[in-house]
Structures are given as C-alpha cells and as structure tokens.
C-alpha atoms as a PDB file:
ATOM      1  CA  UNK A   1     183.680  87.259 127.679  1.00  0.00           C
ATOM      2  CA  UNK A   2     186.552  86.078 129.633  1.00  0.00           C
ATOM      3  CA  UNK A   3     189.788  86.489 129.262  1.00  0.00           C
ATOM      4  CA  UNK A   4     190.828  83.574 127.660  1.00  0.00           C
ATOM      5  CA  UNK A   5     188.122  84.602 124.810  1.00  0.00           C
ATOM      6  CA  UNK A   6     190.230  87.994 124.371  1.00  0.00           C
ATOM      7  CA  UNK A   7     193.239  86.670 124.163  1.00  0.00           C
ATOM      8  CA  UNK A   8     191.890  84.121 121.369  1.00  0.00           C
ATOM      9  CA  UNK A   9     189.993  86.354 119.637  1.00  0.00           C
ATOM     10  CA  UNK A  10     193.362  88.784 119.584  1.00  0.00           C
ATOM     11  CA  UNK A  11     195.699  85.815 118.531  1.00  0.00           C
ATOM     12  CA  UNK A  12     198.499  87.119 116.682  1.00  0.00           C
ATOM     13  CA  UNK A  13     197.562  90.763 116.153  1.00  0.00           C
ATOM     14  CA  UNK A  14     200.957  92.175 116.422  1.00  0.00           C
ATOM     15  CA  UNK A  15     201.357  94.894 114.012  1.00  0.00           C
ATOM     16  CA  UNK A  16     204.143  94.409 111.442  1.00  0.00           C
ATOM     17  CA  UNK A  17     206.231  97.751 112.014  1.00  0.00           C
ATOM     18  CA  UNK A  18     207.562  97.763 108.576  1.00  0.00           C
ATOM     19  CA  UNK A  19     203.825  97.111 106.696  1.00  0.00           C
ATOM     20  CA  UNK A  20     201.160  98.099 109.534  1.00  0.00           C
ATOM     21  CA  UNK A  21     199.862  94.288 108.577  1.00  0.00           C
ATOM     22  CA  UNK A  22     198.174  93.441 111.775  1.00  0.00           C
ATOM     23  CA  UNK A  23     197.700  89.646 110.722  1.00  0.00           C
ATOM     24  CA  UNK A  24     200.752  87.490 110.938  1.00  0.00           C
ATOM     25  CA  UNK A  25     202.716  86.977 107.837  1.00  0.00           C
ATOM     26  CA  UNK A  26     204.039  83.740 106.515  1.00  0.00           C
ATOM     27  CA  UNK A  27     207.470  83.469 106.076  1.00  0.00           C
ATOM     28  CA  UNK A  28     208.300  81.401 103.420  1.00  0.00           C
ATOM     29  CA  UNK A  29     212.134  81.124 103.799  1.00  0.00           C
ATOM     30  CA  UNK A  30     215.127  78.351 104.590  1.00  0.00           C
ATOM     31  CA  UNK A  31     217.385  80.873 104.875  1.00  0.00           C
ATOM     32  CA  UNK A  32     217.947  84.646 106.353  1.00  0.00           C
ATOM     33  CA  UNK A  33     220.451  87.027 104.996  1.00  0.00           C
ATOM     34  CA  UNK A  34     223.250  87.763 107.631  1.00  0.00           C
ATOM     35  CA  UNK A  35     223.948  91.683 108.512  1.00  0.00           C
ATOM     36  CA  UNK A  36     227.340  91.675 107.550  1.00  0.00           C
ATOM     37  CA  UNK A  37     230.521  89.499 107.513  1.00  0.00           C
ATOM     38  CA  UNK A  38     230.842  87.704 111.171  1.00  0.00           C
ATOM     39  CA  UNK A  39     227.260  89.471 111.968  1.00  0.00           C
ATOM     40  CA  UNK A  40     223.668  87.078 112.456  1.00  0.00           C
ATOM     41  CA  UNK A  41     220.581  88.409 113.129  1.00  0.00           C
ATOM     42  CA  UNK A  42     218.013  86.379 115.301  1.00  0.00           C
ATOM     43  CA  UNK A  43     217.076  84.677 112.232  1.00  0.00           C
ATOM     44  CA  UNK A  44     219.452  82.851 109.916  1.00  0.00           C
ATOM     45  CA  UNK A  45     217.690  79.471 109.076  1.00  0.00           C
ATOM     46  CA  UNK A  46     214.312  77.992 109.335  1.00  0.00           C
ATOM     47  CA  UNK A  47     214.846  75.065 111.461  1.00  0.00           C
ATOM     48  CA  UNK A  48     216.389  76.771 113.690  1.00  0.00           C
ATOM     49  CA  UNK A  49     214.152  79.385 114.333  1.00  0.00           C
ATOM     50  CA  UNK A  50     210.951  81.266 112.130  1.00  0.00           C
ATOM     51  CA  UNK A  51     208.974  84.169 112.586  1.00  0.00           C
ATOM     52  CA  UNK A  52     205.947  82.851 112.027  1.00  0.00           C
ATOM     53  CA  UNK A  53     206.469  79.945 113.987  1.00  0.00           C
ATOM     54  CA  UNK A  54     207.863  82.088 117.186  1.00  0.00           C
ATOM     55  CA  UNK A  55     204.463  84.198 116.902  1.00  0.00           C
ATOM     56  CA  UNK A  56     202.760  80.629 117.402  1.00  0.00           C
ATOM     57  CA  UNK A  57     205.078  79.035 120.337  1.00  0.00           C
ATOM     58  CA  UNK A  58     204.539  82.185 122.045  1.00  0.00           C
ATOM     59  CA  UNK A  59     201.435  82.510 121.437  1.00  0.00           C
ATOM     60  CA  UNK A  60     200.663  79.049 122.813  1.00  0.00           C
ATOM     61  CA  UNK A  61     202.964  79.349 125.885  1.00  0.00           C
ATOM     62  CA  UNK A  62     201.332  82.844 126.850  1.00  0.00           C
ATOM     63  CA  UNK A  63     197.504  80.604 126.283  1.00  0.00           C
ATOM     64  CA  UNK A  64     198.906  77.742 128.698  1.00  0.00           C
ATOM     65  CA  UNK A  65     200.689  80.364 131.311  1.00  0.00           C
ATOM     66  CA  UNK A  66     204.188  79.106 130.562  1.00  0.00           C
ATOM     67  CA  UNK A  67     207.249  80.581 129.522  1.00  0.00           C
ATOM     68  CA  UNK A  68     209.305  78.486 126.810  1.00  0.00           C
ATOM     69  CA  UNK A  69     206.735  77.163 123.795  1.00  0.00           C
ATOM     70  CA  UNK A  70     207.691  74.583 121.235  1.00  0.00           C
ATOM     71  CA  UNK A  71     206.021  73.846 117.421  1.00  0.00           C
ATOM     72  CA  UNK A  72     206.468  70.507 116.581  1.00  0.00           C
ATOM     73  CA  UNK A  73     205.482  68.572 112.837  1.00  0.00           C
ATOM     74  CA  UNK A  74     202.950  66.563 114.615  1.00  0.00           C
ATOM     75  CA  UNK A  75     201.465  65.523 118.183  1.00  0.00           C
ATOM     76  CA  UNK A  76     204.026  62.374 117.966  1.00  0.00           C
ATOM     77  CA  UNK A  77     206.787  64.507 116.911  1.00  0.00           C
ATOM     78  CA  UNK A  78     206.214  66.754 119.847  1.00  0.00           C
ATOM     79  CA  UNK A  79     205.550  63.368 122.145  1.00  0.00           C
ATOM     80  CA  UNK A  80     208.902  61.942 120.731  1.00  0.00           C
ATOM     81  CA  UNK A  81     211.027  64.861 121.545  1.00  0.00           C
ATOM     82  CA  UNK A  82     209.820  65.333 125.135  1.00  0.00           C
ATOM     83  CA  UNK A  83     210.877  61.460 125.672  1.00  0.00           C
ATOM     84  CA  UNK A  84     213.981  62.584 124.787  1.00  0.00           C
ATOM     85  CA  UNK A  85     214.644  63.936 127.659  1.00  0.00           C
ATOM     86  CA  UNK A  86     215.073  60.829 129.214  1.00  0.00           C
ATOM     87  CA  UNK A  87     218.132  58.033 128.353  1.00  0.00           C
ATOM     88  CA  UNK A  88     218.605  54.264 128.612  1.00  0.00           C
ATOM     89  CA  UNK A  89     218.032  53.017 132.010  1.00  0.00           C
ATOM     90  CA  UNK A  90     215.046  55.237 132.985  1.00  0.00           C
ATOM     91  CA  UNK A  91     211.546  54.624 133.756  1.00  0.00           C
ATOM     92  CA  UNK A  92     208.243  55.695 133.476  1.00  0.00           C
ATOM     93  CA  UNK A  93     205.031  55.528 135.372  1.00  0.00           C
ATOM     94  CA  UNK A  94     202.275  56.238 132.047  1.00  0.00           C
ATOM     95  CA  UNK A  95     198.428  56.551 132.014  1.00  0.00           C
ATOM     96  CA  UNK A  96     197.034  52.805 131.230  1.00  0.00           C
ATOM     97  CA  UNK A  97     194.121  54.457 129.080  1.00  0.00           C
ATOM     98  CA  UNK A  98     196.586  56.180 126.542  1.00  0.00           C
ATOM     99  CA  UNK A  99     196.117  57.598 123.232  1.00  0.00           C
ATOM    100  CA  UNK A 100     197.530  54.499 120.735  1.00  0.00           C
ATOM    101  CA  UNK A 101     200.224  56.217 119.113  1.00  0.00           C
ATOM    102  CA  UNK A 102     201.932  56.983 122.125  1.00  0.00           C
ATOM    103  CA  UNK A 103     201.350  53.452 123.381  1.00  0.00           C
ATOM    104  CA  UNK A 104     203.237  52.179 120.516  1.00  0.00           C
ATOM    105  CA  UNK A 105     206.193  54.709 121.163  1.00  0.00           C
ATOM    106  CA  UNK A 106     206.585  53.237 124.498  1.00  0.00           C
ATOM    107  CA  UNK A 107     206.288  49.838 123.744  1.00  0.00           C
ATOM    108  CA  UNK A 108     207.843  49.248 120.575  1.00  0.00           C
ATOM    109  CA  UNK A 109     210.185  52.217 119.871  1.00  0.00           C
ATOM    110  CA  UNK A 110     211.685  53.315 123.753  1.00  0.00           C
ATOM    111  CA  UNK A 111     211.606  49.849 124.652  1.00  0.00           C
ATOM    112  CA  UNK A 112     214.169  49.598 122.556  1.00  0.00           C
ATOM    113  CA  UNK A 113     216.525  52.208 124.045  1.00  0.00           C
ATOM    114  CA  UNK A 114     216.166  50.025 127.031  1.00  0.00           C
ATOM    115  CA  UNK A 115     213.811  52.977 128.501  1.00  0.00           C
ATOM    116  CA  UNK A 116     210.672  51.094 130.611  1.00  0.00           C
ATOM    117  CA  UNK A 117     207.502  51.519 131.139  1.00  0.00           C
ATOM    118  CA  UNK A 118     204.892  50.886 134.058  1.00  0.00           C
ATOM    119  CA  UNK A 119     201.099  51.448 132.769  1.00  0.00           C
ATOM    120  CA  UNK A 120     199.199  52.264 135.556  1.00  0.00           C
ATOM    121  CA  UNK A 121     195.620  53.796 136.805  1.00  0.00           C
ATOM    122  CA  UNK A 122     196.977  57.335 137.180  1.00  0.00           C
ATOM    123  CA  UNK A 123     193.481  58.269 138.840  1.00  0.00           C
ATOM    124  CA  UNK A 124     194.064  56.341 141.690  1.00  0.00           C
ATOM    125  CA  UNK A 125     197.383  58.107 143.085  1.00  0.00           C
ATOM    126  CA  UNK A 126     198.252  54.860 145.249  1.00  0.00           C
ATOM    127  CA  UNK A 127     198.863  52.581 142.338  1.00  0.00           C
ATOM    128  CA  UNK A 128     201.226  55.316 141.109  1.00  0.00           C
ATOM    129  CA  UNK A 129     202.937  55.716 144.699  1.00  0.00           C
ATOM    130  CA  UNK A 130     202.936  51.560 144.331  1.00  0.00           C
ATOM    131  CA  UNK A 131     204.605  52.094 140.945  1.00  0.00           C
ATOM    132  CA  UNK A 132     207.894  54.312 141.949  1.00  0.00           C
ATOM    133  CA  UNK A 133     211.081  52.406 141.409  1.00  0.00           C
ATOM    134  CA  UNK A 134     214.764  54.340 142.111  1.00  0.00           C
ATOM    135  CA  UNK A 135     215.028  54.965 138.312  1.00  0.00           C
ATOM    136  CA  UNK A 136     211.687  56.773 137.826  1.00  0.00           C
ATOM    137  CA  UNK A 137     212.112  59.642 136.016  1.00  0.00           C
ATOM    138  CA  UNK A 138     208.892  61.176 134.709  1.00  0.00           C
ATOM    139  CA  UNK A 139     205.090  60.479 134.971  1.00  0.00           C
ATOM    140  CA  UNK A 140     203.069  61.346 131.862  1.00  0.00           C
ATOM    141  CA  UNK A 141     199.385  61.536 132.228  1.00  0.00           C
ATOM    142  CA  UNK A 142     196.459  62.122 129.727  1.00  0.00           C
ATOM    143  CA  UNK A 143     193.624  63.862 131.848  1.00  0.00           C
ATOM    144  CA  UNK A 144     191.155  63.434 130.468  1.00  0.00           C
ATOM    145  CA  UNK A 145     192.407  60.290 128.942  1.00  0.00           C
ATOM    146  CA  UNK A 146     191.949  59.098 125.108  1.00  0.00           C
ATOM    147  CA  UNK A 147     189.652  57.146 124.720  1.00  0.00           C
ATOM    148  CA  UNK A 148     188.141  56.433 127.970  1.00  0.00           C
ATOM    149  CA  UNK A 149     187.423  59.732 129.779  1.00  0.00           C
ATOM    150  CA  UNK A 150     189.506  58.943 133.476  1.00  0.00           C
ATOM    151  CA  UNK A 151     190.521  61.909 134.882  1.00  0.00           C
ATOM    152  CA  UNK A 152     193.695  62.085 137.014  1.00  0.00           C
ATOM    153  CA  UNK A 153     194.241  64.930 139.836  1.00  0.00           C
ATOM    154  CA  UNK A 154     196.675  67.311 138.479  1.00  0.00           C
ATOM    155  CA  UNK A 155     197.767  68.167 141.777  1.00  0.00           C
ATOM    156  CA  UNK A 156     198.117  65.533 143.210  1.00  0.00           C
ATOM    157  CA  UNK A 157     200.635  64.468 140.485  1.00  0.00           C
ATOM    158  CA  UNK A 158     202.669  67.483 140.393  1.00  0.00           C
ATOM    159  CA  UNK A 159     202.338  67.248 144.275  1.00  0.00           C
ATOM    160  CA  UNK A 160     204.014  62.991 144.065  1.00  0.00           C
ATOM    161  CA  UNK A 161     206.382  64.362 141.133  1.00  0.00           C
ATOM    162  CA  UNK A 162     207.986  67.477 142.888  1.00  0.00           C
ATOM    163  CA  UNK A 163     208.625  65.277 146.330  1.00  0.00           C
ATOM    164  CA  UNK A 164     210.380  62.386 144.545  1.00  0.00           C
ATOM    165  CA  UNK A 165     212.356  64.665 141.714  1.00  0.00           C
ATOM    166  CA  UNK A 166     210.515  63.333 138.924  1.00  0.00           C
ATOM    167  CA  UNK A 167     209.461  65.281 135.795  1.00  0.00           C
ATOM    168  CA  UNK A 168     205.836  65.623 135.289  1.00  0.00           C
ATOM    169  CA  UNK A 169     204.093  65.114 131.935  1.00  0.00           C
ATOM    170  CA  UNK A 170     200.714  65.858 130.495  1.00  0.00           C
ATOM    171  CA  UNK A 171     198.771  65.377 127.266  1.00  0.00           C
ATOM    172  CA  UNK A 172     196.642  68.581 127.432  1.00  0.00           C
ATOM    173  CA  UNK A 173     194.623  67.690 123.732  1.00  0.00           C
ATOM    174  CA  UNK A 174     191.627  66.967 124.728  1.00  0.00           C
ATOM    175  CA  UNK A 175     191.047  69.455 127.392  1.00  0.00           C
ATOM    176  CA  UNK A 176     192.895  72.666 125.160  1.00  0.00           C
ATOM    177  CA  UNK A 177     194.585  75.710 127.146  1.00  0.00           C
ATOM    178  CA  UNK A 178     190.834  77.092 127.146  1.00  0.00           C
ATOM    179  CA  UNK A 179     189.369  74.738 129.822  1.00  0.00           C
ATOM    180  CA  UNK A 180     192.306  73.147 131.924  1.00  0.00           C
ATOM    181  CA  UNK A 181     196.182  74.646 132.458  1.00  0.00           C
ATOM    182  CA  UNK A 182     198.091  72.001 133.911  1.00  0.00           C
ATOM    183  CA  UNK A 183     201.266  74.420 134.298  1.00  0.00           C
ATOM    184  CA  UNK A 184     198.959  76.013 136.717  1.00  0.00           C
ATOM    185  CA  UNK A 185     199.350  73.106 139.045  1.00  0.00           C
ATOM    186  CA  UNK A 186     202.964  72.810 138.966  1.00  0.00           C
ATOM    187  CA  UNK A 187     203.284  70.424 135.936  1.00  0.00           C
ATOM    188  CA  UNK A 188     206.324  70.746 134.058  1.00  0.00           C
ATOM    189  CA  UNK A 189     205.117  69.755 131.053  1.00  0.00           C
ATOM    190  CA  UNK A 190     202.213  70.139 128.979  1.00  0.00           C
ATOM    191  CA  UNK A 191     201.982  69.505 125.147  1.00  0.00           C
ATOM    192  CA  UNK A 192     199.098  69.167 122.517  1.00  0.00           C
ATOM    193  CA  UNK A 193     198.177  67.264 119.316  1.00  0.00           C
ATOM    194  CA  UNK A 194     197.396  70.466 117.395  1.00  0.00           C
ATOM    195  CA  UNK A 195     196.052  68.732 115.146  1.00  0.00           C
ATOM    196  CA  UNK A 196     192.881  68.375 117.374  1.00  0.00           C
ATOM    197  CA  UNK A 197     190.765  71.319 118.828  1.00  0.00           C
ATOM    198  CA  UNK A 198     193.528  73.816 118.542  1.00  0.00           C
ATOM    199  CA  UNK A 199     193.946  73.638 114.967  1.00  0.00           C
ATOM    200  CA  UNK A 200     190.288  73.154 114.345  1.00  0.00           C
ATOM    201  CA  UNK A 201     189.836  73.158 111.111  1.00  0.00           C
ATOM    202  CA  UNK A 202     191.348  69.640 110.066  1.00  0.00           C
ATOM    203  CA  UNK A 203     194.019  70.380 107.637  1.00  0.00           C
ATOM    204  CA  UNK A 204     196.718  70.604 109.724  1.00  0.00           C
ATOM    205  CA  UNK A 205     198.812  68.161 111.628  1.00  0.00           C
ATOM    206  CA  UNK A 206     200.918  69.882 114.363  1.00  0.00           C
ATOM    207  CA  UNK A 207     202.434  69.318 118.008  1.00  0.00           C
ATOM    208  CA  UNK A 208     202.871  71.748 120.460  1.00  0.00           C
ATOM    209  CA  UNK A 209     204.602  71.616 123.961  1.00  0.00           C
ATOM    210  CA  UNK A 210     205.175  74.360 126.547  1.00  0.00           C
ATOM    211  CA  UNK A 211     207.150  74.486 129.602  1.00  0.00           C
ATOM    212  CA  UNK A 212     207.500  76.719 132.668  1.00  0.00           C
ATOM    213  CA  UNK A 213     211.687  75.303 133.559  1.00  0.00           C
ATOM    214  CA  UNK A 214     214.504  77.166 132.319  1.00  0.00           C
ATOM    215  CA  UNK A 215     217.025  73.802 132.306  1.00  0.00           C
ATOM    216  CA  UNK A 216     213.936  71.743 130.050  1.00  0.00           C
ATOM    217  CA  UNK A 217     213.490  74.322 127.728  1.00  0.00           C
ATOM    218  CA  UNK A 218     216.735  74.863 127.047  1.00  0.00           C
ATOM    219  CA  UNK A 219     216.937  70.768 126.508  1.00  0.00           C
ATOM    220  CA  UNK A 220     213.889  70.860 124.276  1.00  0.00           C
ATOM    221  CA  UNK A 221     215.254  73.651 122.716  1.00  0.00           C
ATOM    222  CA  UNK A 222     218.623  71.570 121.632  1.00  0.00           C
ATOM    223  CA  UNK A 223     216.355  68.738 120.518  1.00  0.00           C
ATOM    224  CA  UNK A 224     214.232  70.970 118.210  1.00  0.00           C
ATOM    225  CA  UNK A 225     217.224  71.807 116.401  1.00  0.00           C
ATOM    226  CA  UNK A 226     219.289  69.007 116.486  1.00  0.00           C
ATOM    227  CA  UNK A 227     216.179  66.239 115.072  1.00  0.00           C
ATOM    228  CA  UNK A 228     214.675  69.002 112.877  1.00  0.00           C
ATOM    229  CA  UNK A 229     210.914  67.886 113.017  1.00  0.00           C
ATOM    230  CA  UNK A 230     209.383  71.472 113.215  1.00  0.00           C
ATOM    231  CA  UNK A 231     206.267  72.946 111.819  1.00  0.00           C
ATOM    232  CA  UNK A 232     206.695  74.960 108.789  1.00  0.00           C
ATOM    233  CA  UNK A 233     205.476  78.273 108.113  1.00  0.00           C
ATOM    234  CA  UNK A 234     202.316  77.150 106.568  1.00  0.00           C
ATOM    235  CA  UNK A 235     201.240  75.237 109.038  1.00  0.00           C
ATOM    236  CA  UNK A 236     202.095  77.740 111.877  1.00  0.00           C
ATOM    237  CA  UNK A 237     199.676  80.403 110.128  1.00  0.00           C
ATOM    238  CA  UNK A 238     197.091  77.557 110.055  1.00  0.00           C
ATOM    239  CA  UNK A 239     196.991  76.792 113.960  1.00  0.00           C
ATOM    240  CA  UNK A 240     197.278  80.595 114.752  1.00  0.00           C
ATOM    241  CA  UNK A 241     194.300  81.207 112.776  1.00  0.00           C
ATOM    242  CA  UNK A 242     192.696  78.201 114.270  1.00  0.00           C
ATOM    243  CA  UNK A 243     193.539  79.640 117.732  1.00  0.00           C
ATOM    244  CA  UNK A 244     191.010  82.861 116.908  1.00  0.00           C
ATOM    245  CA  UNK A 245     187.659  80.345 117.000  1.00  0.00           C
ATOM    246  CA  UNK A 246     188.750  77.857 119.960  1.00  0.00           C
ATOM    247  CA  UNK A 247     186.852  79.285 122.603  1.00  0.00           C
ATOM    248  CA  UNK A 248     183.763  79.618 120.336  1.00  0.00           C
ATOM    249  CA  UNK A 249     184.146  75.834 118.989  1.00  0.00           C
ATOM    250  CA  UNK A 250     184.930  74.408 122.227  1.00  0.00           C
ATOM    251  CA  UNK A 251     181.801  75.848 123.971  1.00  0.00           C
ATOM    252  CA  UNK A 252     179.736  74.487 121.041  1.00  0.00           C
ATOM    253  CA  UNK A 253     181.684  71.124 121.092  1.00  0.00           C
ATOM    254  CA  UNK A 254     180.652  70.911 125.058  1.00  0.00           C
ATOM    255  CA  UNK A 255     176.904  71.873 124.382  1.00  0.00           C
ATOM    256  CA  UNK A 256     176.668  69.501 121.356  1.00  0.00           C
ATOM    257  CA  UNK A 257     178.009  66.478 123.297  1.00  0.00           C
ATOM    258  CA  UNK A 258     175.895  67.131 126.185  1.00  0.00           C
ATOM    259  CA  UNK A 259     172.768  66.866 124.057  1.00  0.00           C
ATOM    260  CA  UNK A 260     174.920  63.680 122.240  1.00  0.00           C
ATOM    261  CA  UNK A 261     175.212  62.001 125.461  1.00  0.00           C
ATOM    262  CA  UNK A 262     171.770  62.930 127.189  1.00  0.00           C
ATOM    263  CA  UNK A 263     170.236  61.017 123.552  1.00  0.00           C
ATOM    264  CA  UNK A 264     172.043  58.315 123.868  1.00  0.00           C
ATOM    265  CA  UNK A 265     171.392  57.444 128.047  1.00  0.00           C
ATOM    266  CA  UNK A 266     168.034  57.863 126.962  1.00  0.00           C
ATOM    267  CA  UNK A 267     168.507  54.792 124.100  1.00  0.00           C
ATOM    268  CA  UNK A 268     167.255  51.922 124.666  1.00  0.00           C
ATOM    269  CA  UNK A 269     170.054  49.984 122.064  1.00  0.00           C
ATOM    270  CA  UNK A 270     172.950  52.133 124.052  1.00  0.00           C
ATOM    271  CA  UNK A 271     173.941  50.120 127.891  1.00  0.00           C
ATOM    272  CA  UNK A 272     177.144  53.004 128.464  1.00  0.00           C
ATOM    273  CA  UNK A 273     178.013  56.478 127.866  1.00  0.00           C
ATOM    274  CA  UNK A 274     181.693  57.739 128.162  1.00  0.00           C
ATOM    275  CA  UNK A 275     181.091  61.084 128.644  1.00  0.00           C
ATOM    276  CA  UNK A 276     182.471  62.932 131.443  1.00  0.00           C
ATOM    277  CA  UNK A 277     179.537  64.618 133.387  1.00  0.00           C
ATOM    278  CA  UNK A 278     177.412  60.907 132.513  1.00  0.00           C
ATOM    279  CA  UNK A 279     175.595  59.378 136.115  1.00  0.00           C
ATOM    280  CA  UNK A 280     176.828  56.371 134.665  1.00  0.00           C
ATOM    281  CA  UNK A 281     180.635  57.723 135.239  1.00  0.00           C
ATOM    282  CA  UNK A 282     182.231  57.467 138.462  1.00  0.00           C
ATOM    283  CA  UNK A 283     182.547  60.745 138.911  1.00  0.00           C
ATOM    284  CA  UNK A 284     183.788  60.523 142.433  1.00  0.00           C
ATOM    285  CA  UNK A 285     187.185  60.275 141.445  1.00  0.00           C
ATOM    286  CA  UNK A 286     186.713  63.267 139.468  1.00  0.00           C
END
C-alpha cells in the first residue's frame, strides 16, 4: 500500500468534535447563524463557503499536492471559471485533441469575448514554441488527451510557461491525482471532471480545480463567489465517498483495459488500438 492508497482509504475521517462522527456530515444549509450583532463566523452562507464542501477542496488539494482547492457544479463549470482568468485580447495555445465541451467553450463562447485560440500538437513542444504570440497568456493541455491518448511532457510545458510568463493549464481527468500530479511539475493549474474516475460511482456531476499560487487562488476564489456555480452539499459527500475506492478502481480500470486492448490487437475485424502502452502507439513521444 502506498501512500496515496492511505490517504484515500482515510478520506475525510476527521472526527466531528461536537458528535465523535468520524464520517463527514452533510450540511444541508443556505444560511449560518451569525455570533452576535456585527460578529460572523467562518460560515455565514453556502455559496460562499460550506463545510462539507471545504472537507472536499481540501481534501482534493492535499491528493494533488497543492494548496488552494476549488468544488465546482460540473467539469465545465470548473473549465469556465479558470478561463476567467483571462480578458478580451488574450490568447491561448490549447491541446488540438480536446475533450468536446471545452472545444465548444473556446470556439463558440470565448470567441466571443474576443479571447483566441491556437489548437496545436502540444506533444510536440516546437509547434507550441511556433505558436507564442505577445498576447499569450496560458497553455492548457489534456495529457493524456480525450479522446485520442497523446501525451504531452508536463515539464517541458511548465518549463516553456514559467520562461515566457504564461499560466499553465491542465485537464488532470483522465489520469486522477492517483497516477499523475501535474502541480508536481510546476503547473499552475490542474482541475478535474469529477464526474469521471474521482466520483466513480456515476451519479454525480462535479468539477474540481486546485492550485499551488497565492495571487490565482485568491482570483478563483472571487470567481467562485461572484458566478455562484458551486457543488452543493450533496454532491460534495458523494465525491468524498467516491475518493475512498479510487485507488482500488483505478488499478482495476488499468488491468481491465490492458486485457481490453491485448483482445482487440489480437482481432482480426480491429486495424487500431488507442490505448496508451499499444505497439501500435508512438510511444516515443511518450
């Protein structure tokens, strides 16, 4: 057991010092009652900030090695706030092989805030050097990317993003906090459709980011608030319980689509395999 599998396995087992309840409780409330007149506690309203949903974005900055986690309604919701951080005039060097929704949030909804795009090859770190213009701002990369498997070099990225100034983004979904920390190469970004592996059990939708800088989280932190799509209570309990099985359903989900893929090389009606550790994958850029 590693100890990524103990801290899973001991997701959210705070004890409750009024109860003893050593499983999280779900609080179910808009509002918090104030100590006094002209007195707040750290609570006052639910958009703002939840218990149950702080024992989640710190539980999923502490899994990624950050500092400053975020608990967002959905993967897009998470996705929409981070491009928030950026305003008319800026650009953006993106993975070409990109997960649909987001394509369509770059295309068709920051296109309009006269925000641009370049889609580019992000494995291949010269067509990204090739892509830099003086307004580039941020580089968001899926690694590995949905749906076609290309794996950019972390490094390498947070490596071309720290030299030019340039805040570096990645879409950590498919890989989870279990198998690959981007933080831990110097990204400054790294956020998750919940929805996916994390929550695990597929009846939640939820988006989670997590950041390492001071100055962005206190920027995500005013967005949170100020566009309201959080996760509710509910739904916070749901991912933190999903948390507790993710290293034992990831290491199934990797054995399973080995013996997946290894079938279906060995098919005669099947010409290509996207799977990452395939011979018929370049895995020289890997």
């Amino acid at each position: 057991m590693t100890q990524m599998d103990t801290k899973l396995a001991q997701v959210g087992l705070s004890t409750d010092p009024n109860t003893g309840a050593v499983s999280p409780p779900i609080y179910h409330s808009a509002t918090f009652a104030n100590k006094g007149y002209g007195l707040t506690n750290d609570y006052y309203y639910s958009r703002v900030k939840n218990p149950t949903r702080t024992q989640l974005e710190d539980t999923i900055a502490e899994l990624e090695g950050g500092a400053y986690g975020f608990a967002f309604a959905s993967g897009m919701a998470a996705t929409s706030a981070i491009m928030q951080l950026f305003v008319p005039g800026d650009h953006l060097i993106v993975s070409e092989d990109l997960y649909g929704g987001t394509h369509r949030l770059f295309t068709q909804i920051l296109s309009r805030y006269e925000i641009t795009t370049t889609f580019v090859d992000t494995a291949d770190i010269n067509k990204v050097k090739e892509s830099i213009m003086p307004n580039t701002k941020g580089i968001l990369i899926e690694t590995p990317s949905n749906p076609m498997l290309r794996v950019t070099s972390l490094q390498e990225i947070s490596d071309f993003c720290k030299k030019h100034n340039i805040i570096s983004i990645v879409d950590n979904t498919f890989m989870t906090p279990y198998l690959q920390r981007p933080l831990n190469f110097g990204i400054d970004i790294v956020y998750h459709s919940g929805t996916k592996y994390i929550g695990g059990h597929n009846d939640v939708i939820c988006g989670l980011v997590v950041v390492e800088r001071e100055d962005i989280a206190e920027k995500l932190t005013f967005i949170q608030n100020t566009t309201g799509a959080v996760l509710g209570p509910q739904d916070c309990w749901l991912v933190l319980r999903g948390l507790k099985t993710l290293a034992l359903r990831m290491d199934r989900q990797q054995e399973n689509a080995q013996k997946l893929a290894e079938s279906l090389l060995n098919h005669v009606a099947v010409s290509n395999v996207y799977y990452l550790f395939s011979p018929l994958m370049n895995l020289d850029t890997y």
